[in-house]
PDB file of N, CA and C in Angstrom:
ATOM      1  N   UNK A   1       0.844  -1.168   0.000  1.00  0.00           N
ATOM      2  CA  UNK A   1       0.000   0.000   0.000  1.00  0.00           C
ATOM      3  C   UNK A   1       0.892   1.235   0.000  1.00  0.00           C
ATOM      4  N   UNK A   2       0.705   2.125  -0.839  1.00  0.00           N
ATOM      5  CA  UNK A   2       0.966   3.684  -0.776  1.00  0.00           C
ATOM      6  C   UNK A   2       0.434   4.872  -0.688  1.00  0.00           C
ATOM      7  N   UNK A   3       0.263   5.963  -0.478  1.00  0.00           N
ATOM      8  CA  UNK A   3      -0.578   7.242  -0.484  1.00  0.00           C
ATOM      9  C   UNK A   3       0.065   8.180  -0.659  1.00  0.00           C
ATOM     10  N   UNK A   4      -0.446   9.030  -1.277  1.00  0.00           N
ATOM     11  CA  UNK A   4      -0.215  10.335  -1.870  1.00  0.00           C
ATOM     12  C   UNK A   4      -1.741  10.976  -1.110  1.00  0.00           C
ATOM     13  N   UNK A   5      -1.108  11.743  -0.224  1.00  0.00           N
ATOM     14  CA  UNK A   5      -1.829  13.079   0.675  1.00  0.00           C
ATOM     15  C   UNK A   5      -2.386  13.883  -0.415  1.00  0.00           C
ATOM     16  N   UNK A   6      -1.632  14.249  -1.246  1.00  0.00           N
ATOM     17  CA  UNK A   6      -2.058  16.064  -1.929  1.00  0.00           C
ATOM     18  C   UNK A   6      -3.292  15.255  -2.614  1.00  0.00           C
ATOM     19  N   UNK A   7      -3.074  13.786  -3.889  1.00  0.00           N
ATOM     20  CA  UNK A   7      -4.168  13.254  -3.845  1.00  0.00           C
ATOM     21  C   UNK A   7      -5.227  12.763  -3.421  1.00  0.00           C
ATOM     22  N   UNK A   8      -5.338  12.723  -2.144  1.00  0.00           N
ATOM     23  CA  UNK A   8      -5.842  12.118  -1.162  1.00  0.00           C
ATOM     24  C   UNK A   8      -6.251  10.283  -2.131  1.00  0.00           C
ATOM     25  N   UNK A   9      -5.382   9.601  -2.093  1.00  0.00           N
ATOM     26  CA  UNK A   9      -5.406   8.241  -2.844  1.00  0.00           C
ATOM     27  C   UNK A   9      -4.769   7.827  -1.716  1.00  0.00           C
ATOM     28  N   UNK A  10      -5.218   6.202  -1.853  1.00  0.00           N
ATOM     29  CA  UNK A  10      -4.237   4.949  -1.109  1.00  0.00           C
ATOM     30  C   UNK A  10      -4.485   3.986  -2.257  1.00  0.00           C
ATOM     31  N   UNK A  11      -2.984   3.394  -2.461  1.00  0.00           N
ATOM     32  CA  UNK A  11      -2.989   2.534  -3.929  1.00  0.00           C
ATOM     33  C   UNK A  11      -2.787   1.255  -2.860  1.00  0.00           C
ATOM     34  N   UNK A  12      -3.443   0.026  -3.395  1.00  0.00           N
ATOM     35  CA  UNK A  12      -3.424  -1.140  -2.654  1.00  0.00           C
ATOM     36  C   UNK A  12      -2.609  -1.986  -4.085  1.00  0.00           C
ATOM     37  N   UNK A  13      -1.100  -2.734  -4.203  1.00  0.00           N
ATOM     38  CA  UNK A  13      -1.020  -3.066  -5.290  1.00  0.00           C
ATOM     39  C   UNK A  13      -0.158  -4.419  -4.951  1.00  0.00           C
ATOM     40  N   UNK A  14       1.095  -4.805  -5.900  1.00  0.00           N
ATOM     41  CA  UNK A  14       1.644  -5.801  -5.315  1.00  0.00           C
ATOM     42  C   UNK A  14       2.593  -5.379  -4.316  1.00  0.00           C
ATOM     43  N   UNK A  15       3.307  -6.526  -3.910  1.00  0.00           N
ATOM     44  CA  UNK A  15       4.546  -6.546  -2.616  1.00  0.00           C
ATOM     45  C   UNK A  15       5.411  -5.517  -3.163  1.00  0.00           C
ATOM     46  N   UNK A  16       6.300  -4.266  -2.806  1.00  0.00           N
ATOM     47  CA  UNK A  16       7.045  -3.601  -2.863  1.00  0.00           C
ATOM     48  C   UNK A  16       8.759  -4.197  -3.310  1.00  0.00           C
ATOM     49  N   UNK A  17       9.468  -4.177  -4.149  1.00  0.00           N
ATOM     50  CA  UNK A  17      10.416  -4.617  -4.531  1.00  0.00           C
ATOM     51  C   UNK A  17      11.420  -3.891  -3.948  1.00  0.00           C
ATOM     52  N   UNK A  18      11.458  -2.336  -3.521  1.00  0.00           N
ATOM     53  CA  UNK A  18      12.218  -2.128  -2.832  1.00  0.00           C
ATOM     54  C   UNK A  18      11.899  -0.685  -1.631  1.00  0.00           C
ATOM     55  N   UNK A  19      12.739  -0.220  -0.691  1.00  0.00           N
ATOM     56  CA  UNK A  19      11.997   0.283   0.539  1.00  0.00           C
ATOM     57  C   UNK A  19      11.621   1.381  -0.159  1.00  0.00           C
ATOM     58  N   UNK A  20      10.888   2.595   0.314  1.00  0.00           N
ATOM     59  CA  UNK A  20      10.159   3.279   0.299  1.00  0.00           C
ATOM     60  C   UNK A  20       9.475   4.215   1.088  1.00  0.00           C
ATOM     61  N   UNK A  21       9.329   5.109   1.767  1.00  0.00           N
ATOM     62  CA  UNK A  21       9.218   5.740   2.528  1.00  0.00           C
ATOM     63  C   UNK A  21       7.655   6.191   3.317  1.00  0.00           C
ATOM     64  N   UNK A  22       7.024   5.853   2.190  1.00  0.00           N
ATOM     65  CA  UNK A  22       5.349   5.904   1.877  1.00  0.00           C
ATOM     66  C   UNK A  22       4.942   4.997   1.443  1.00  0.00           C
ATOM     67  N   UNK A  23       5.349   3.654   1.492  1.00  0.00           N
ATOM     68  CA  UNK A  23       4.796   2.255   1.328  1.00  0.00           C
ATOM     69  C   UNK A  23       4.968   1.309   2.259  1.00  0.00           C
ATOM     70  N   UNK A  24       3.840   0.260   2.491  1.00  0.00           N
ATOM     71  CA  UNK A  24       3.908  -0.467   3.399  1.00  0.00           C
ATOM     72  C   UNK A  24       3.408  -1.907   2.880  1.00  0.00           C
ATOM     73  N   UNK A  25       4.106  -3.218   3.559  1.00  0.00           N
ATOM     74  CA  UNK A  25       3.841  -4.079   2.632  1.00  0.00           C
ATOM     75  C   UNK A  25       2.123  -4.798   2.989  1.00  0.00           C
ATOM     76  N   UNK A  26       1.302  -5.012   3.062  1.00  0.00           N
ATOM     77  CA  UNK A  26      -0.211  -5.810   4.140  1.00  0.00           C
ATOM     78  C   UNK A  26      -0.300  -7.236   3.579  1.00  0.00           C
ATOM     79  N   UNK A  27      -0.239  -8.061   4.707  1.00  0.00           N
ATOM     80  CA  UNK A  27      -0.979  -9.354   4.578  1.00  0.00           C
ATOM     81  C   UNK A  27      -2.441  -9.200   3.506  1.00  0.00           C
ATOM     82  N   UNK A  28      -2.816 -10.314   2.835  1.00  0.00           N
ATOM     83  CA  UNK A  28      -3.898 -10.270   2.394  1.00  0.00           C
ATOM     84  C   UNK A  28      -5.151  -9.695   3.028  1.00  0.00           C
ATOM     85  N   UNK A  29      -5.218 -10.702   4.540  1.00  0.00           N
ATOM     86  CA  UNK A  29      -6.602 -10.067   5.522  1.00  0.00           C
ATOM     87  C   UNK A  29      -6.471  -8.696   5.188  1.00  0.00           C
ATOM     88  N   UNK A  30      -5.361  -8.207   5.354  1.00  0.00           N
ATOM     89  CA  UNK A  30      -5.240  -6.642   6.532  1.00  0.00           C
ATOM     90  C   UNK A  30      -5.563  -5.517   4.993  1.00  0.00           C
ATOM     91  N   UNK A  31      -5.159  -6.256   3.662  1.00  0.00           N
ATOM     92  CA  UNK A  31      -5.444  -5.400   2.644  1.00  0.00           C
ATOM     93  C   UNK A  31      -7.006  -5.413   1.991  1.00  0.00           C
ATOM     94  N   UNK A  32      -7.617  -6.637   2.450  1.00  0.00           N
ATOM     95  CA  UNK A  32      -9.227  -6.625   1.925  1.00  0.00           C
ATOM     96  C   UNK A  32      -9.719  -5.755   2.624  1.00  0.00           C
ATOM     97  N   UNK A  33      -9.313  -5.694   3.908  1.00  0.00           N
ATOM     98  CA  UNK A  33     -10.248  -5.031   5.060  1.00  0.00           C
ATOM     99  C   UNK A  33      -9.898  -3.258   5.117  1.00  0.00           C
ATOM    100  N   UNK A  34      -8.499  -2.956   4.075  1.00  0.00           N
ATOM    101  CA  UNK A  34      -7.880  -1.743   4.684  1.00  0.00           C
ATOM    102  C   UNK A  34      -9.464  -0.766   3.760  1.00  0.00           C
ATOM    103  N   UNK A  35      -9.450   0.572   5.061  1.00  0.00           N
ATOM    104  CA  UNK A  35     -10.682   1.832   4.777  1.00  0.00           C
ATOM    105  C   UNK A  35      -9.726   2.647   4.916  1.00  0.00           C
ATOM    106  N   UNK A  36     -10.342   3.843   3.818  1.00  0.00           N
ATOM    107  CA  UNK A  36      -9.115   4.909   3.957  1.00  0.00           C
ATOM    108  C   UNK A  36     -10.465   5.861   4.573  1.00  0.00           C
ATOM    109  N   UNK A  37      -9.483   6.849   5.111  1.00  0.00           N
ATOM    110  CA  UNK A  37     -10.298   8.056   5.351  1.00  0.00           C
ATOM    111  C   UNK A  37     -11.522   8.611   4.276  1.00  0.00           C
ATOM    112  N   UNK A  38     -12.404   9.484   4.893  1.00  0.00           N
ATOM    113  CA  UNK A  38     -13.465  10.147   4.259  1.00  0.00           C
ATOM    114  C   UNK A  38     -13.293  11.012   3.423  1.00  0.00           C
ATOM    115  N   UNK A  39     -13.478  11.002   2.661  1.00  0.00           N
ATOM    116  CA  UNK A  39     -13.281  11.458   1.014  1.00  0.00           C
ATOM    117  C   UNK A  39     -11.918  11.053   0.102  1.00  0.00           C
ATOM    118  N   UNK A  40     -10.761  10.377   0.065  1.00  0.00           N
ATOM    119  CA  UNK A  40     -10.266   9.607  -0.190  1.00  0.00           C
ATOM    120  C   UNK A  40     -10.683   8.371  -0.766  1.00  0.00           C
ATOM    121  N   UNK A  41     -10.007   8.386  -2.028  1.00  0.00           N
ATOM    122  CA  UNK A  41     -10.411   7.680  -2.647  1.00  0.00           C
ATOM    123  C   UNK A  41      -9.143   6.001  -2.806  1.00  0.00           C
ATOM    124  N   UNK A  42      -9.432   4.938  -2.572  1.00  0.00           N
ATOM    125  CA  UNK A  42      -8.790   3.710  -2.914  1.00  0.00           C
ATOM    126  C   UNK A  42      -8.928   2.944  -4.115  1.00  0.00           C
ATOM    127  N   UNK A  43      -7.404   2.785  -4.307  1.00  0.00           N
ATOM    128  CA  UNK A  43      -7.281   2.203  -5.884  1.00  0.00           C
ATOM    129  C   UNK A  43      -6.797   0.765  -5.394  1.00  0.00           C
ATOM    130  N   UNK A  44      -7.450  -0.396  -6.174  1.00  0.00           N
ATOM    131  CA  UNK A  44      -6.996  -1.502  -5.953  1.00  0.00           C
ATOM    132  C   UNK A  44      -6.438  -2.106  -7.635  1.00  0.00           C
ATOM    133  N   UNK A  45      -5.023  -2.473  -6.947  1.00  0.00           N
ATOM    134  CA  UNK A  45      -4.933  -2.589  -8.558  1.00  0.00           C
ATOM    135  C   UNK A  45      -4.640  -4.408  -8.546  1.00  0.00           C
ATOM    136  N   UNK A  46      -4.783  -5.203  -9.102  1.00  0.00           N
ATOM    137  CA  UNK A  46      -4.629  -6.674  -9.166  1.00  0.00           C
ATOM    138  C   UNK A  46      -3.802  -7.050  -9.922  1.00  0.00           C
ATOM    139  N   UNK A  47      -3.314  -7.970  -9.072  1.00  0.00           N
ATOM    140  CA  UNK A  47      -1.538  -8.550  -9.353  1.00  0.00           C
ATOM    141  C   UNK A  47      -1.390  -9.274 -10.836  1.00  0.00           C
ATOM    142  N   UNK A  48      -0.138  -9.617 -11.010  1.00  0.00           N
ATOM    143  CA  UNK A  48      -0.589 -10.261 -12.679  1.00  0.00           C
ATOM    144  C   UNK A  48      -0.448 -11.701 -11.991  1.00  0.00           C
ATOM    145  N   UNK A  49      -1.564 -12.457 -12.111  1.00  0.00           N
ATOM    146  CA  UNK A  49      -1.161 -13.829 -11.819  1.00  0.00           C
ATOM    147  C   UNK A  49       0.003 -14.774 -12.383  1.00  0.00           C
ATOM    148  N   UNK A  50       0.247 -14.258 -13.629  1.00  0.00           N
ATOM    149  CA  UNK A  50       2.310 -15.267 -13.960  1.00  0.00           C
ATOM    150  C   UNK A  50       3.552 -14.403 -12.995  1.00  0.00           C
ATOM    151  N   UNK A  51       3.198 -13.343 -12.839  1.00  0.00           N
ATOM    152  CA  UNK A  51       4.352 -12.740 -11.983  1.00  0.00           C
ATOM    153  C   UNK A  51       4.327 -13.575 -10.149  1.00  0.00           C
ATOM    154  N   UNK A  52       2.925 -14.160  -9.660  1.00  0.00           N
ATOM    155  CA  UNK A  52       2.820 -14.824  -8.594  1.00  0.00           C
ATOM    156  C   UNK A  52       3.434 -16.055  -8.607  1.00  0.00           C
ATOM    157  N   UNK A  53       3.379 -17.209  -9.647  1.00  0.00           N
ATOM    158  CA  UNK A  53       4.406 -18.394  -9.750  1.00  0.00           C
ATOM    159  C   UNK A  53       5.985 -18.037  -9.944  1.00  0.00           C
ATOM    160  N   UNK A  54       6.462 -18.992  -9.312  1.00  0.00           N
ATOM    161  CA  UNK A  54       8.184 -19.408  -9.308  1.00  0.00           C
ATOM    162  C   UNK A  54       8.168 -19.298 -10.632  1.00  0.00           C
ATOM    163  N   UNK A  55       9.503 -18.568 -11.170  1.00  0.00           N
ATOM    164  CA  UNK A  55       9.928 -18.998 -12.443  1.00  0.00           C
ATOM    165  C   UNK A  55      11.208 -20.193 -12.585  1.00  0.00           C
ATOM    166  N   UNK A  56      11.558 -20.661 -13.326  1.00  0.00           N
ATOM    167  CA  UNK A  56      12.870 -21.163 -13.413  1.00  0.00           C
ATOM    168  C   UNK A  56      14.246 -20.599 -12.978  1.00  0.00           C
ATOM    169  N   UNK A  57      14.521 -19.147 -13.420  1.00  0.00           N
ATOM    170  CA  UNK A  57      15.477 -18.688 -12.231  1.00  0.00           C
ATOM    171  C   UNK A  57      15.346 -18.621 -10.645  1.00  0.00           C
ATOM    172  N   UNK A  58      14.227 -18.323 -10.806  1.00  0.00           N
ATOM    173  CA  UNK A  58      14.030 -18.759  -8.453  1.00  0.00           C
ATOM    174  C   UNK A  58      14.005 -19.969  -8.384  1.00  0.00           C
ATOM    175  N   UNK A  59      13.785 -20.686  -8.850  1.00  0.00           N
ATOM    176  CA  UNK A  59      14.362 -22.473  -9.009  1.00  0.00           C
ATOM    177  C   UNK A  59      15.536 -22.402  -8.625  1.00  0.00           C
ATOM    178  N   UNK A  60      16.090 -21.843  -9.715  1.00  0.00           N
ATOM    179  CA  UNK A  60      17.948 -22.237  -9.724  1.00  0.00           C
ATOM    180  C   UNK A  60      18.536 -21.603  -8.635  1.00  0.00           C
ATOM    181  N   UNK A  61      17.969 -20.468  -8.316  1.00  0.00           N
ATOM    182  CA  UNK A  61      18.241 -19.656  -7.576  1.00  0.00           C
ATOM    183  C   UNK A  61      18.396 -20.266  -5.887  1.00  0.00           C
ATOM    184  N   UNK A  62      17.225 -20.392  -5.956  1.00  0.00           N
ATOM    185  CA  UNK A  62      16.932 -21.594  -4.360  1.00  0.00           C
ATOM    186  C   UNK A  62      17.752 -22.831  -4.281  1.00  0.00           C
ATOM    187  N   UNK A  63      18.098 -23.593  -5.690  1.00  0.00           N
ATOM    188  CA  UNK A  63      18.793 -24.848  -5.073  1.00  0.00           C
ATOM    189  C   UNK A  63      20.279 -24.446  -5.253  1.00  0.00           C
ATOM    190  N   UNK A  64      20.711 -23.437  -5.761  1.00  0.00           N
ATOM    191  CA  UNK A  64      22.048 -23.232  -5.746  1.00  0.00           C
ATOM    192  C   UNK A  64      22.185 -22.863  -3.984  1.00  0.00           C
ATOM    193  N   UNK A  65      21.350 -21.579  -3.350  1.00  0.00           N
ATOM    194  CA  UNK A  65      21.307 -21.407  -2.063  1.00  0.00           C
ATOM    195  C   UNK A  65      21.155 -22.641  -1.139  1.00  0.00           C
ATOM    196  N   UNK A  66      20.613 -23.582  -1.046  1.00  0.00           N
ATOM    197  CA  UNK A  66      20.294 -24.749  -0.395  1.00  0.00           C
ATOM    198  C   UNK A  66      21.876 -25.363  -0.621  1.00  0.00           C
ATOM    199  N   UNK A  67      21.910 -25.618  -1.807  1.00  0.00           N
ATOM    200  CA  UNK A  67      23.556 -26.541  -2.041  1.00  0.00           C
ATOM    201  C   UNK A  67      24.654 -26.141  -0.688  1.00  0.00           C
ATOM    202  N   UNK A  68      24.659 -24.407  -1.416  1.00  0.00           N
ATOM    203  CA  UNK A  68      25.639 -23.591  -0.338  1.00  0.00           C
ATOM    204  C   UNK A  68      25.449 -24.064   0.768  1.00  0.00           C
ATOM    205  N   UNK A  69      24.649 -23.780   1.209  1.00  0.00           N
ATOM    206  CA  UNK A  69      23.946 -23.833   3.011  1.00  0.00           C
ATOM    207  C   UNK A  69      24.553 -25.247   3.274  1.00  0.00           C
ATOM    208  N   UNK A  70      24.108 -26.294   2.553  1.00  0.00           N
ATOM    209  CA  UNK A  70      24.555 -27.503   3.063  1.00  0.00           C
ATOM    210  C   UNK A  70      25.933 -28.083   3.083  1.00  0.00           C
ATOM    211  N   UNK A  71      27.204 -27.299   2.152  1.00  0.00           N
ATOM    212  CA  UNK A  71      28.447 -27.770   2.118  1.00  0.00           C
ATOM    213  C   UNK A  71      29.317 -27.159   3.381  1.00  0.00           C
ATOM    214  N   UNK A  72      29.807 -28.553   3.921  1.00  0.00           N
ATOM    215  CA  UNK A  72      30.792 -27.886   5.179  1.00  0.00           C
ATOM    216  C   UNK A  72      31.804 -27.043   4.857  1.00  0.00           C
ATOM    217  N   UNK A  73      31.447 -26.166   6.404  1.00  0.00           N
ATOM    218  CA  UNK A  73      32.738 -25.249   6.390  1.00  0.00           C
ATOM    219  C   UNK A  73      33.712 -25.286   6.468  1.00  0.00           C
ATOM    220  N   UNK A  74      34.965 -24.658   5.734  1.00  0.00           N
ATOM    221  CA  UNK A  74      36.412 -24.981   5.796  1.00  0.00           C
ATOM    222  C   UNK A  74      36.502 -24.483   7.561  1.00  0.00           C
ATOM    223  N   UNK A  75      37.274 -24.692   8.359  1.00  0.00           N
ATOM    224  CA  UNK A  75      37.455 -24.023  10.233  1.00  0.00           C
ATOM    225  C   UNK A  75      39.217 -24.325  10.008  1.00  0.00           C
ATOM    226  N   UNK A  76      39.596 -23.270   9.920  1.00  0.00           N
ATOM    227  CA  UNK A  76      40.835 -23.509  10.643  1.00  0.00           C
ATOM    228  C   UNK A  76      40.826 -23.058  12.192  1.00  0.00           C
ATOM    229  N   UNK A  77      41.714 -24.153  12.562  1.00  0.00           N
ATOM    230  CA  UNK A  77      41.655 -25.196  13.861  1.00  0.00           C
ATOM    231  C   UNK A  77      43.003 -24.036  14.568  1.00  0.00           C
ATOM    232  N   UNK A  78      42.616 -23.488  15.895  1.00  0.00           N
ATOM    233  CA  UNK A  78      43.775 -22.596  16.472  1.00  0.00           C
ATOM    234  C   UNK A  78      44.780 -23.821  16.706  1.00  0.00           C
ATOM    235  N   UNK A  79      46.098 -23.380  16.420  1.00  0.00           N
ATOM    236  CA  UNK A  79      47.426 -24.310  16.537  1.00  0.00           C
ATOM    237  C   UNK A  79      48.037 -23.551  18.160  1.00  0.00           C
ATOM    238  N   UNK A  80      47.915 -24.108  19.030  1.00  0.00           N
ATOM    239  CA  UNK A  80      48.803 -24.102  20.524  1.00  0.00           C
ATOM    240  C   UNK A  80      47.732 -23.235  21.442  1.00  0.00           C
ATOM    241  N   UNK A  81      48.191 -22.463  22.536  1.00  0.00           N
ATOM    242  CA  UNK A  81      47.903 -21.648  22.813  1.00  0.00           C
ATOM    243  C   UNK A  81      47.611 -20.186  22.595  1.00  0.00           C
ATOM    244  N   UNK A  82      47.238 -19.178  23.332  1.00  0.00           N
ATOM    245  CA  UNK A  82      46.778 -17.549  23.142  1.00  0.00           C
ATOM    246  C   UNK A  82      47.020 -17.209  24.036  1.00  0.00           C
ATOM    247  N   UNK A  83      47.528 -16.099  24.557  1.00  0.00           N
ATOM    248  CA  UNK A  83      47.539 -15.197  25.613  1.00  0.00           C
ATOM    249  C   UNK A  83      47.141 -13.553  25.571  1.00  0.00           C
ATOM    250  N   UNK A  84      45.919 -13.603  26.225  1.00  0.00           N
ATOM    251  CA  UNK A  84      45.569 -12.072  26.076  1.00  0.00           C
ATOM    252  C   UNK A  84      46.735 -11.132  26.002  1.00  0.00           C
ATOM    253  N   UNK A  85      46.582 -10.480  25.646  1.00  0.00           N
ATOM    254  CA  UNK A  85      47.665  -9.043  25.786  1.00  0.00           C
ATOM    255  C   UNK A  85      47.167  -7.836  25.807  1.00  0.00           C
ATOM    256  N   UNK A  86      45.888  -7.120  25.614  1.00  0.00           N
ATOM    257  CA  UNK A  86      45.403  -6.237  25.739  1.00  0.00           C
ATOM    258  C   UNK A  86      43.912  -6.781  25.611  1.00  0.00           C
ATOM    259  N   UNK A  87      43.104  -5.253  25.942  1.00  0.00           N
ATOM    260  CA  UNK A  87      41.465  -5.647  25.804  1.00  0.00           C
ATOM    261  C   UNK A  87      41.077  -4.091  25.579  1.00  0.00           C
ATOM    262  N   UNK A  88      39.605  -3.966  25.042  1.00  0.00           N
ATOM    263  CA  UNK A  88      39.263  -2.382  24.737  1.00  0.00           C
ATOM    264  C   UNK A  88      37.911  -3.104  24.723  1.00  0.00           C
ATOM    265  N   UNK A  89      37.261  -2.532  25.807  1.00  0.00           N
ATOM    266  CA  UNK A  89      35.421  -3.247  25.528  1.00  0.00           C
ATOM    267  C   UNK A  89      35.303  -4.366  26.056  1.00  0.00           C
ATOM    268  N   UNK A  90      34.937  -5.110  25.046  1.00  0.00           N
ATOM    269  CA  UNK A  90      34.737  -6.274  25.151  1.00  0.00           C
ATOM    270  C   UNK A  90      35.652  -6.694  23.776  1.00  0.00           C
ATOM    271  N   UNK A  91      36.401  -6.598  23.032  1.00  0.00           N
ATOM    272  CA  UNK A  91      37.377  -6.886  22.316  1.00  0.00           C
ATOM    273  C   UNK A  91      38.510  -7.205  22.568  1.00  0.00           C
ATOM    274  N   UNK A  92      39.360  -8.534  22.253  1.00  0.00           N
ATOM    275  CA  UNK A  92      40.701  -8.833  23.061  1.00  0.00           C
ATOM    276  C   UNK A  92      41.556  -9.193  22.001  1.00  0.00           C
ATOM    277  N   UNK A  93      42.791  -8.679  22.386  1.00  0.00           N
ATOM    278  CA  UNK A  93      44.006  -9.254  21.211  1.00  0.00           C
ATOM    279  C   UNK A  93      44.749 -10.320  21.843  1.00  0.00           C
ATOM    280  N   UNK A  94      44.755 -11.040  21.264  1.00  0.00           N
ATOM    281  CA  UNK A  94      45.531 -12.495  21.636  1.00  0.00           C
ATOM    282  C   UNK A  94      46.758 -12.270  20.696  1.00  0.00           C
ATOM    283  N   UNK A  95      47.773 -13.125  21.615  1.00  0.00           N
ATOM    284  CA  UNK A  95      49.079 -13.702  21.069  1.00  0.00           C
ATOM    285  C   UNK A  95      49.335 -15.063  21.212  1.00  0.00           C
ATOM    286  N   UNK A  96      50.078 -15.787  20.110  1.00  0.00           N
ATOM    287  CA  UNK A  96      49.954 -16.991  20.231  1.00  0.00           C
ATOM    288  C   UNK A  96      51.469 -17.582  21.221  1.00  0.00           C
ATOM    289  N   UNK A  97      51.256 -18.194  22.277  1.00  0.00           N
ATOM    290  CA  UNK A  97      52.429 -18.371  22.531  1.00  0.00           C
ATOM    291  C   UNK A  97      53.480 -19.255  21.736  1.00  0.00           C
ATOM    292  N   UNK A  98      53.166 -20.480  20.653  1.00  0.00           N
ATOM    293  CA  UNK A  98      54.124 -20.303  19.960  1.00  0.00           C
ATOM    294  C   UNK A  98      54.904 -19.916  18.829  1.00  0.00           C
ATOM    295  N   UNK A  99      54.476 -18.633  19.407  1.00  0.00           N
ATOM    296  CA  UNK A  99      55.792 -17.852  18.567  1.00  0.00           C
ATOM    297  C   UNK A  99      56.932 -17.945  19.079  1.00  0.00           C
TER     298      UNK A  99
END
């Protein structure tokens, strides 16, 4: 949903692709039910139903992300000991003792 004051409009349309300052995104309920003020007028505009299905790139898209997610992480493994040597906060510099 968006509005333009000077028009006195509230546009009810699809999900917002990016932020916006005067848009807000509504659940379905909350957009059947939304009333604008008195004399204001509401525009409902209806989604394109092929833009609502997955295409083949959000396919690829999702199982390439899933793949990622599931391959283990490289960890390098600390070799010996550490010894604090300073701190600022909650931030600490370690030294390794074998050096």
């Amino acid at each position: 949903m968006t509005y333009v004051y000077s028009d006195q409009t509230a546009v009810l349309g699809p999900l917002a692709t990016y932020a916006e300052p005067h848009a807000y995104d509504l659940c379905e309920a909350h957009a059947n039910r939304l009333s604008a003020p008195r004399g204001w007028e509401v525009i409902r505009l209806a989604p394109d139903p092929g833009a609502l299905a997955p295409n083949e790139d959000d396919l690829v898209a999702l199982a390439n992300a899933v793949r990622e997610a599931a391959r283990p992480k490289e960890v390098d493994e600390p070799v010996g000991q550490a010894v604090e040597v300073a701190r600022r906060g909650h931030l600490r510099i370690l030294r390794s003792t074998d050096v």
